[in-house]
Protein backbone atom coordinates (compact mmCIF):
# COMPACT_ATOMS: atom_id res chain seq x y z
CA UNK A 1 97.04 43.71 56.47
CA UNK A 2 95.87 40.24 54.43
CA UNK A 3 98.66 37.80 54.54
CA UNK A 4 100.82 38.62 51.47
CA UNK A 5 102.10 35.23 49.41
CA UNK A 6 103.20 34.91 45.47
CA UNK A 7 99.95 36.38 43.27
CA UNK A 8 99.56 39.35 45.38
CA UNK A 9 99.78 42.90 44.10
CA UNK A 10 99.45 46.22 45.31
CA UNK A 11 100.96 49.10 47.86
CA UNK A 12 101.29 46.67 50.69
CA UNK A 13 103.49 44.44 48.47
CA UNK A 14 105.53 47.59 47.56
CA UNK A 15 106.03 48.36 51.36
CA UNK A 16 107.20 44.64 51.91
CA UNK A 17 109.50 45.17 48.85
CA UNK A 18 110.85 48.21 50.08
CA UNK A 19 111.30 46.84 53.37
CA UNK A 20 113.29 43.80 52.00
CA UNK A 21 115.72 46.00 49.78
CA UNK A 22 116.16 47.86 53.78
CA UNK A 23 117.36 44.82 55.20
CA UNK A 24 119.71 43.62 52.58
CA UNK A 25 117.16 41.38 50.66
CA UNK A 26 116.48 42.80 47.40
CA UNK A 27 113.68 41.14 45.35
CA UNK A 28 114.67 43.17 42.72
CA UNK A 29 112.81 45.77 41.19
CA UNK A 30 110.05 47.28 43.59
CA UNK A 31 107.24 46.90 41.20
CA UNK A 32 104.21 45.49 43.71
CA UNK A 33 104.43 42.20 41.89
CA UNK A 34 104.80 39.33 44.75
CA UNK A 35 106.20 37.16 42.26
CA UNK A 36 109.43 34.91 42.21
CA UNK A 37 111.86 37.17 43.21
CA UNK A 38 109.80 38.94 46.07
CA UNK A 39 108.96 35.14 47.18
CA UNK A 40 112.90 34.03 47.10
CA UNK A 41 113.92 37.52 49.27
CA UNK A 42 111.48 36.92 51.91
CA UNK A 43 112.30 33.28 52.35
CA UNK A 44 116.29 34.78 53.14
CA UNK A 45 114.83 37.37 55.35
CA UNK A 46 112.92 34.91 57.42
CA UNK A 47 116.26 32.77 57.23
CA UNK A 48 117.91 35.40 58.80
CA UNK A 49 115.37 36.37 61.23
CA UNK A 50 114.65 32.75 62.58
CA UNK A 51 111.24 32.97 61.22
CA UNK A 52 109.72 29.78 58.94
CA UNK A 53 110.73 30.19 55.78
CA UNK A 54 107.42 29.93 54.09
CA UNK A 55 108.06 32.91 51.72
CA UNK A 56 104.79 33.92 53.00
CA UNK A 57 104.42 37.53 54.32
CA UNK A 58 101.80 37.52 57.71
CA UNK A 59 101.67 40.06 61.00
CA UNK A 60 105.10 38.55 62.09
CA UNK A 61 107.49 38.50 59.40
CA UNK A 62 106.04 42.12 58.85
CA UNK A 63 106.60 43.05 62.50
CA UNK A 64 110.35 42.00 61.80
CA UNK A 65 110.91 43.75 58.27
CA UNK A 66 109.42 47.15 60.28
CA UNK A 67 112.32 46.91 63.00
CA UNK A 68 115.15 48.78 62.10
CA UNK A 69 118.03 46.95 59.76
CA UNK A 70 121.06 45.67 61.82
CA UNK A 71 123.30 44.01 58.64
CA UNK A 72 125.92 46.52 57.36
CA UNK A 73 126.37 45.77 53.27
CA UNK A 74 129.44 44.23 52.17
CA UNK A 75 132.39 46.64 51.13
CA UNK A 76 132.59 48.00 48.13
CA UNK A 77 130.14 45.07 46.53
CA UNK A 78 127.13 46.01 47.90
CA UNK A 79 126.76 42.46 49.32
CA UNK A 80 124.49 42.18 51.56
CA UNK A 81 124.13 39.30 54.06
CA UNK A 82 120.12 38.63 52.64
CA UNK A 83 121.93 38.73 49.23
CA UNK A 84 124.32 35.57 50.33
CA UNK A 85 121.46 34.31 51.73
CA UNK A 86 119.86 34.22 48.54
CA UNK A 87 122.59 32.70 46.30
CA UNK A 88 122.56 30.11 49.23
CA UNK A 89 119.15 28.66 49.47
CA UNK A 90 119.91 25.51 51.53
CA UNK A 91 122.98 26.54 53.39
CA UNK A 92 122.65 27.58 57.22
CA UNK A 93 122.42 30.93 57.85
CA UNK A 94 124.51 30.96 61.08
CA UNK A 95 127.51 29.70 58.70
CA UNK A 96 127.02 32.01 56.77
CA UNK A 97 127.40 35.14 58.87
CA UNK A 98 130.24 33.79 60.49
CA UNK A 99 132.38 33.48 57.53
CA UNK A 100 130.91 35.71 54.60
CA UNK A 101 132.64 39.36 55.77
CA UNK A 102 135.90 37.25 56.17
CA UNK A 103 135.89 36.07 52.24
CA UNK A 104 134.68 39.67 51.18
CA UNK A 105 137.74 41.13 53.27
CA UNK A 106 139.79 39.04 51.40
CA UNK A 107 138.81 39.69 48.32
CA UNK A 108 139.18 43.79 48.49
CA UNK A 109 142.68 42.89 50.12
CA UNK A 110 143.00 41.38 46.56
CA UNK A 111 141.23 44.08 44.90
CA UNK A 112 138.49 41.74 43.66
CA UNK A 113 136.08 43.45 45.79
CA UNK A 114 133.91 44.51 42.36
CA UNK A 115 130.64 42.88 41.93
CA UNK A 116 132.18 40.28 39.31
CA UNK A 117 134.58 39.02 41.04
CA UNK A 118 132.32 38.76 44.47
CA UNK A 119 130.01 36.82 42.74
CA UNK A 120 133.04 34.46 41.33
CA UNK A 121 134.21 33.90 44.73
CA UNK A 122 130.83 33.06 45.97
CA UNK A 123 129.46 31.09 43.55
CA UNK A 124 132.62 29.22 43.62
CA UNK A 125 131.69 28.52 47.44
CA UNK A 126 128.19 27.41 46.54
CA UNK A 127 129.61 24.87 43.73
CA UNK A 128 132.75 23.60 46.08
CA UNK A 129 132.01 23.97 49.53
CA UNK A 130 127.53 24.89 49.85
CA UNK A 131 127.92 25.00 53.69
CA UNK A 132 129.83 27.70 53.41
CA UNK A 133 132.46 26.07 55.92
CA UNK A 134 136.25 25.73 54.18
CA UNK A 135 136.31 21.52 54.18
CA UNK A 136 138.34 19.09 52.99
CA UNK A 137 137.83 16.67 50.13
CA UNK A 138 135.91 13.59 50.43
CA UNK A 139 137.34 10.74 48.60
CA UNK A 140 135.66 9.63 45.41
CA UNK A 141 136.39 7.59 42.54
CA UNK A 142 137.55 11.30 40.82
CA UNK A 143 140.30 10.61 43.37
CA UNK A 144 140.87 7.34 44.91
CA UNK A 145 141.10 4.13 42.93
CA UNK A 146 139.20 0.87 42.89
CA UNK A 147 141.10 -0.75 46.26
CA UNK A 148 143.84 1.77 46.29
CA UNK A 149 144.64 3.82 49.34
CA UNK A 150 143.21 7.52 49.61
CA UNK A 151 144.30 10.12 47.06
CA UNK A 152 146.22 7.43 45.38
CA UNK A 153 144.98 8.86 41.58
CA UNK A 154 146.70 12.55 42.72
CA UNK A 155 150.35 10.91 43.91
CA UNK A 156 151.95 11.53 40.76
CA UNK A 157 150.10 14.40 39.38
CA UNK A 158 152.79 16.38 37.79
CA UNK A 159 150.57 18.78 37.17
CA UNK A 160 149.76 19.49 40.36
CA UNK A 161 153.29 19.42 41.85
CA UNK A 162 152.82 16.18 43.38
CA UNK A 163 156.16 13.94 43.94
CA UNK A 164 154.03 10.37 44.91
CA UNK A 165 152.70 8.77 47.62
CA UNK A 166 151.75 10.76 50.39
CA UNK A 167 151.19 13.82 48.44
CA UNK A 168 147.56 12.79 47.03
CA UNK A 169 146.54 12.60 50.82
CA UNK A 170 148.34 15.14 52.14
CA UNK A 171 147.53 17.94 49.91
CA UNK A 172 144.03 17.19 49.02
CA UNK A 173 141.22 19.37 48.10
CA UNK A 174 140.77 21.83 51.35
CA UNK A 175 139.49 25.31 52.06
CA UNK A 176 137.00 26.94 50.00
CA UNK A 177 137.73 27.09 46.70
CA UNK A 178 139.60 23.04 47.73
CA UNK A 179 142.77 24.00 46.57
CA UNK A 180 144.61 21.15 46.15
CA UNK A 181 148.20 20.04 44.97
CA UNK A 182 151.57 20.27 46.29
CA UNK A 183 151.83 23.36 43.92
CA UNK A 184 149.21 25.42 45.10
CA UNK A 185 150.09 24.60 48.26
CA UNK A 186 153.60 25.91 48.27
CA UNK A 187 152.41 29.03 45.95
CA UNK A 188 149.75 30.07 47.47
CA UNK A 189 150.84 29.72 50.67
CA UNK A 190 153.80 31.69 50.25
CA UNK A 191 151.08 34.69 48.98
CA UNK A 192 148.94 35.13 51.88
CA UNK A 193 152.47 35.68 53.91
CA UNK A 194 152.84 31.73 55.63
CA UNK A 195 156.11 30.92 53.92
CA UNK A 196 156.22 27.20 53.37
CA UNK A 197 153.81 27.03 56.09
CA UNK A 198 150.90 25.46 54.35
CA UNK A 199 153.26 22.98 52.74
CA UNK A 200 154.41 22.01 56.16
CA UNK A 201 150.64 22.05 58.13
CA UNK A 202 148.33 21.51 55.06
CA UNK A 203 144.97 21.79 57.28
CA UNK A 204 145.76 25.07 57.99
CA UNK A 205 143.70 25.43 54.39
CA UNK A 206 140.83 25.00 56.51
CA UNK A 207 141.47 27.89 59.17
CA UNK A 208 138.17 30.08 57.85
CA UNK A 209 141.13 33.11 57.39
CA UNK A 210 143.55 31.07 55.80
CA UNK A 211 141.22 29.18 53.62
CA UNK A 212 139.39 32.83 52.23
CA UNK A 213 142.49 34.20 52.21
CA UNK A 214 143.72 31.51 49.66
CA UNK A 215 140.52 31.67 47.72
CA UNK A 216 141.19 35.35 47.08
CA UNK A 217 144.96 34.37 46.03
CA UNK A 218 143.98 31.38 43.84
CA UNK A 219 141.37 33.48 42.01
CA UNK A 220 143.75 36.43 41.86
CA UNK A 221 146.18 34.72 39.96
CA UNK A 222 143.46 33.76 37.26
CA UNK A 223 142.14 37.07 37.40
CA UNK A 224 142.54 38.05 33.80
CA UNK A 225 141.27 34.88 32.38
CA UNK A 226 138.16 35.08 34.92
CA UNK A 227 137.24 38.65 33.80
CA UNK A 228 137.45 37.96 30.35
CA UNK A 229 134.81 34.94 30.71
CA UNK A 230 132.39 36.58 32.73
CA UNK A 231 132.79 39.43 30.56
CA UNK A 232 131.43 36.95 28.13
CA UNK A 233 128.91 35.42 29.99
CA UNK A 234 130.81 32.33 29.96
CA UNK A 235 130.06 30.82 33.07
CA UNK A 236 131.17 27.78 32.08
CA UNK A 237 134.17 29.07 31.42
CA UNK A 238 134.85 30.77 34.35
CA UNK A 239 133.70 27.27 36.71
CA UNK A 240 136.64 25.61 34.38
CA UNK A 241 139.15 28.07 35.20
CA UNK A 242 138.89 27.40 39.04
CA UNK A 243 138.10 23.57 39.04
CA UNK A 244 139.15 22.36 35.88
CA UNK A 245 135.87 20.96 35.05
CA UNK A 246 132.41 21.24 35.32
CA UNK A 247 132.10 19.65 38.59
CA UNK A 248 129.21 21.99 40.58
CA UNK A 249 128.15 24.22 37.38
CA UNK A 250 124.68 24.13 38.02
CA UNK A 251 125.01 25.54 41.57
CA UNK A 252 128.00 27.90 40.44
CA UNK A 253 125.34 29.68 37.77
CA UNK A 254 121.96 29.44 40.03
CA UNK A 255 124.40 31.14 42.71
CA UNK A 256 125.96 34.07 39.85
CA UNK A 257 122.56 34.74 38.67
CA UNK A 258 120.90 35.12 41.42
CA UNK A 259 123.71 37.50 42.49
CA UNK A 260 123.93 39.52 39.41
CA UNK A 261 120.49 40.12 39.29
CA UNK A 262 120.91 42.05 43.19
CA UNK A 263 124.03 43.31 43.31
CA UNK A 264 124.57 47.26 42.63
CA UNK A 265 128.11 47.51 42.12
CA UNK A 266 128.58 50.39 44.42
CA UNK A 267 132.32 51.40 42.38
CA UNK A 268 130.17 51.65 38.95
CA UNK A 269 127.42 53.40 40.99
CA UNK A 270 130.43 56.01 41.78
CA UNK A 271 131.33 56.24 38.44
CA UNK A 272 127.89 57.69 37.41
CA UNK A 273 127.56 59.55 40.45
């Protein structure tokens, strides 16, 4: 076989595309077109295989897509670990497949396992938290004054549920969908079953459970709202509904699109079924 790169046509670029779709990295429609797509799915297989991601298809990244597939899909969503991979270009692999089953878990617990709402919760990841690690918030001048002391511009955010110095600190962006805010805190807490737990222990936003757990809960309680935009296409929107802004949009739509252009929803493929 010639080495197969973006340009090249033909049956052996249908095999490759086949063999991507096999391993949970869909390029999309199996056409025999190396182009963009095919190029962006084998860059997330090598990822995942611990090839060089050159996006370049020789003897040994074809020796790998011939072994047999060893990723399950994710339930109900159809989200596949290449697919993650995808949305996340520059994120680490290894994080990824440590946490990814964990968020998708929580969202069917939620039922938000649908292909919307998957790709909500992860493109929310790739716009607050691209390492795919729950973290806490870095200070900034979005949160820390000119000379004041950390988190000194969320003290007294009413809005937030914050009753002054130390709550700007202490209940900071964490987790990740960086919930942050007294409020949220005690709310959302109280949801996933800890009580006043997370009001008392606030890094335990950052436990990988706890903190997809809590992303699942935070976007559950905007559910309606969240439907409706993506419904709409409004992917602005939807980024506002979660972070109030527009704080990580670009990365929040690359990630969605990339998404909804490889996800089958396996619930609407039971519908037609």
């Amino acid at each position: 076989m010639d080495i197969l790169k973006r340009g090249s046509t033909g049956p052996e670029v249908v095999e490759v595309q086949q063999l991507l779709h096999k391993h949970g990295c869909s390029p999309g429609e199996i056409d025999g077109d190396f182009g963009a797509a095919t190029e962006r799915a084998v860059r997330a297989f090598q990822r995942l295989s611990g090839l060089e991601a050159d996006g370049v298809v020789g003897p040994l990244s074809l020796a790998a897509l011939r072994q047999p597939p060893d990723e399950p899909a994710g339930p109900i969503t159809g989200v596949a670990l290449g697919i993650v991979a995808q949305m996340f270009p520059q994120t680490r692999v290894s994080n990824i497949r440590t946490h990814w089953i964990a968020v998708l878990d929580a969202l069917v617990d939620r039922q938000l396992g649908d292909k919307p709402m998957a790709l909500m919760a992860l493109a929310t990841i790739r716009a607050e938290t691209e390492g795919f690690v729950p973290i806490s918030e870095f200070i900034s001048k979005f949160n820390t004054s000119p000379g004041g002391h950390p988190f000194d511009l969320y003290d007294d955010r009413t809005d937030l549920g914050n009753e002054g110095f130390p709550d700007g600190q202490r209940f900071k962006g964490r987790g990740f969908i960086q919930l942050t805010g007294r409020f949220n805190y005690r709310v959302h807490g109280a949801e996933i079953g800890l009580g006043n737990g997370l009001v008392e222990n606030p890094d335990l936003a950052n436990d990988p459970k706890i903190a997809a757990a809590l992303l699942a809960s935070f976007l559950k309680a905007k559910e309606g709202a969240i439907r409706t935009a993506l419904h709409n296409d409004d992917l602005a929107k939807a980024r506002r509904l979660v972070n109030g802004g527009s704080h990580g949009l670009e990365q929040f739509i690359d990630a969605y699109r990339i998404g909804d252009q490889l996800v089958v929803d396996r619930t609407e493929l039971d519908q037609h079924m």
